[in-house]
C-alpha atoms as a PDB file:
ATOM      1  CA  UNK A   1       1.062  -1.261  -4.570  1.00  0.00           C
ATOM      2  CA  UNK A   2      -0.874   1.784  -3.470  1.00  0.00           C
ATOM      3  CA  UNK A   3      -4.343   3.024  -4.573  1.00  0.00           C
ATOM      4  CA  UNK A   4      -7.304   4.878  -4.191  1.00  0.00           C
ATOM      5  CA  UNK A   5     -10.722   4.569  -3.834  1.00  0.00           C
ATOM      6  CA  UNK A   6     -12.167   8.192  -4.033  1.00  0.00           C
ATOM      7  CA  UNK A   7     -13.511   7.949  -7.799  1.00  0.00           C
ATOM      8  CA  UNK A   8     -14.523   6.110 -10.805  1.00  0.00           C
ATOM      9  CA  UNK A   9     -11.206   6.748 -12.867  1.00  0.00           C
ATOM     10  CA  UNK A  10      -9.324   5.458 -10.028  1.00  0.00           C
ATOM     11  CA  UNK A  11     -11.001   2.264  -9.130  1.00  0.00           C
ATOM     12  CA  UNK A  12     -12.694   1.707 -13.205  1.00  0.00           C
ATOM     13  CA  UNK A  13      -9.822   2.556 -15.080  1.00  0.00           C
ATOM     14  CA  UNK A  14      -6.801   2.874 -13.438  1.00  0.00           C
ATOM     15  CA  UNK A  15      -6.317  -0.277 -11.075  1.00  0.00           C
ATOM     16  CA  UNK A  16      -9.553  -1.591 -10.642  1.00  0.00           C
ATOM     17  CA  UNK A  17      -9.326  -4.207  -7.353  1.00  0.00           C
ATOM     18  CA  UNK A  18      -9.658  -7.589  -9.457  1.00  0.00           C
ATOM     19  CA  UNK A  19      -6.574  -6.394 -11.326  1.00  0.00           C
ATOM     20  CA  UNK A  20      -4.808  -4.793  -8.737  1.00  0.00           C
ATOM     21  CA  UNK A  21      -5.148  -8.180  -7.002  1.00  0.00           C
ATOM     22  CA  UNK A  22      -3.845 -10.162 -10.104  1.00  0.00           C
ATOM     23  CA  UNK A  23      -1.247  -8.065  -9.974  1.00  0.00           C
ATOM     24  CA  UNK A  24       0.039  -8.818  -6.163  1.00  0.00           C
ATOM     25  CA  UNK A  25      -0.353 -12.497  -6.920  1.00  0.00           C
ATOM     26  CA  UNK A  26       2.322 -11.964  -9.995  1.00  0.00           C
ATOM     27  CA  UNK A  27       4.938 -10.282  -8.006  1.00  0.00           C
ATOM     28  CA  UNK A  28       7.613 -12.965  -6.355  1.00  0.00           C
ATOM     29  CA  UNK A  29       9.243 -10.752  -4.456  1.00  0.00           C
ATOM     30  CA  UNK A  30       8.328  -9.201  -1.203  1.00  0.00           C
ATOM     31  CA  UNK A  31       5.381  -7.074  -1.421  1.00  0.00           C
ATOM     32  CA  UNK A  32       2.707  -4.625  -0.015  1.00  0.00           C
ATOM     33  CA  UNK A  33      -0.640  -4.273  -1.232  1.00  0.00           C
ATOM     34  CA  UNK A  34      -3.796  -1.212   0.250  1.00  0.00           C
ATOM     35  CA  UNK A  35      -5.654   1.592  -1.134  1.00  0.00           C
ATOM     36  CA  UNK A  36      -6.691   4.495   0.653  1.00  0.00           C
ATOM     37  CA  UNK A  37     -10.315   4.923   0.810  1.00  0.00           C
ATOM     38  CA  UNK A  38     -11.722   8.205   0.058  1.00  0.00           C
ATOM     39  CA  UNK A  39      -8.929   9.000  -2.050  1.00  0.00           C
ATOM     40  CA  UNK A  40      -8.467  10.190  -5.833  1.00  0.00           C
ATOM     41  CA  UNK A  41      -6.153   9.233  -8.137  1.00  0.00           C
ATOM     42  CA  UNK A  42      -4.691  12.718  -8.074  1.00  0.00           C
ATOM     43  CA  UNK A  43      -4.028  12.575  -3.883  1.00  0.00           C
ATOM     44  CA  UNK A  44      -2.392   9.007  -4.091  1.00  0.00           C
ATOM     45  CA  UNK A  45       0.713  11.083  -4.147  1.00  0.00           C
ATOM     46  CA  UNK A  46       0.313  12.895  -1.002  1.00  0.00           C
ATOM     47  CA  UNK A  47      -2.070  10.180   0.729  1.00  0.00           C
ATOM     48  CA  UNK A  48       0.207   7.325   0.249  1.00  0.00           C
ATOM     49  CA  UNK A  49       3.888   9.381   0.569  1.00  0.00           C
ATOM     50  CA  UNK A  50       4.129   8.159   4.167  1.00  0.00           C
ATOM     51  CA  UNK A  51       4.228   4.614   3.467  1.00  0.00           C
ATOM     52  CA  UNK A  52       5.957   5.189   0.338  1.00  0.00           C
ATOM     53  CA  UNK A  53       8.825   7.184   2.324  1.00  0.00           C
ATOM     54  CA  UNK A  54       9.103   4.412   5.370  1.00  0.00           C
ATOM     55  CA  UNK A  55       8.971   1.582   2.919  1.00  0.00           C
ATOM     56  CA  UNK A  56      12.398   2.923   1.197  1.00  0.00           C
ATOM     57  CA  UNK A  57      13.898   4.044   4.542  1.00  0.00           C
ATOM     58  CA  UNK A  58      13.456   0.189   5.821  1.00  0.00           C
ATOM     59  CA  UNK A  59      14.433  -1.376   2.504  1.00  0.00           C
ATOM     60  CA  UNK A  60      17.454   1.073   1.587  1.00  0.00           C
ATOM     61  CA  UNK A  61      18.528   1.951   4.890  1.00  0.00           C
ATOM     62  CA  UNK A  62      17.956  -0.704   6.892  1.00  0.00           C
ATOM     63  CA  UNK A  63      15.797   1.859   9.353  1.00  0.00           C
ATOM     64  CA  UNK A  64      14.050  -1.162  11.630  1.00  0.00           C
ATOM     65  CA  UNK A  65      12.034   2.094  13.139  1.00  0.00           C
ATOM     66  CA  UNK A  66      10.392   2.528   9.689  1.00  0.00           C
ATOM     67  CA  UNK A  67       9.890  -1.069   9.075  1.00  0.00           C
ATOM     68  CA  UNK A  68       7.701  -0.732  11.996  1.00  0.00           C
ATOM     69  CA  UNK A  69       4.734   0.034   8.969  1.00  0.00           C
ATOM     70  CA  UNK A  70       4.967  -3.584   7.608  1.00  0.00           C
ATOM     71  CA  UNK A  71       6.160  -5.846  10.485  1.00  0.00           C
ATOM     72  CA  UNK A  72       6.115  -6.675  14.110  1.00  0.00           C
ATOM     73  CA  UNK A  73       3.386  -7.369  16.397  1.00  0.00           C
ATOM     74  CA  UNK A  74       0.962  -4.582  15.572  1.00  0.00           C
ATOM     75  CA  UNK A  75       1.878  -4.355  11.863  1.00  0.00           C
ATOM     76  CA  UNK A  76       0.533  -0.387  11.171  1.00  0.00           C
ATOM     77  CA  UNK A  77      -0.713  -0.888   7.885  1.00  0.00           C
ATOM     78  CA  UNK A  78      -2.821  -3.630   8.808  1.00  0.00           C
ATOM     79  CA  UNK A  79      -4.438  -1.524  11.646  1.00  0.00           C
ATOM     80  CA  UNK A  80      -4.763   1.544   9.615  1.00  0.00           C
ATOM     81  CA  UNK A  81      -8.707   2.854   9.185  1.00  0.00           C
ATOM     82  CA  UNK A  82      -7.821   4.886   6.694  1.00  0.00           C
ATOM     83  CA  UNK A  83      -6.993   1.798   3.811  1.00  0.00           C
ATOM     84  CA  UNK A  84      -8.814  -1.110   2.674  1.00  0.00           C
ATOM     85  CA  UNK A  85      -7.763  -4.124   1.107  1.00  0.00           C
ATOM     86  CA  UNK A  86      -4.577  -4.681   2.751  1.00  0.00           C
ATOM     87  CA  UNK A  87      -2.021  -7.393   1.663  1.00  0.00           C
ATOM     88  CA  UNK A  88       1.589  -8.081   3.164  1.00  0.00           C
ATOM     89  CA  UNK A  89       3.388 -11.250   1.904  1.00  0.00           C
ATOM     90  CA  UNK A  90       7.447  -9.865   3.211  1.00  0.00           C
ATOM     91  CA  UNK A  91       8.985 -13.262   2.300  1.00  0.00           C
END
């Protein structure tokens, strides 16, 4: 789950945090939770396409150099300045 935090439709009406978080606790299986701060609704598709892109190598491929984003020692999305709000629960 990726969002933004740039304006008031993003973080009002679109996935405001509280539900964004109820959200991540419903899902069972493994999951990812951040939004980008400073960003719009409208650049989550650029912003976030990174992430997006590595988290689909690693599951679909396999590609342990992509799953470098989510786990390991220095897990990059957890380090990342640019997000808030971060949540990993990969069992």
């Amino acid at each position: 789950m990726i969002a933004g935090t740039g304006d008031d439709f993003e973080t009002q009406l679109v996935i405001p945090i509280e539900k964004m978080i109820l959200m991540y606790n419903k899902i069972s299986s493994p999951k990812v939770m951040m939004r980008r701060i400073g960003a719009g609704h409208g650049q989550m598709l650029y912003s976030a396409d990174g992430y997006v892109t590595a988290w689909f190598m690693w599951q679909l491929q396999g590609d342990e150099e992509a799953a470098k984003a989510f786990i390991g020692e220095n897990v990059e999305i957890m380090n990342n300045s640019l997000y808030q709000d971060q949540k990993l629960d990969l069992k």
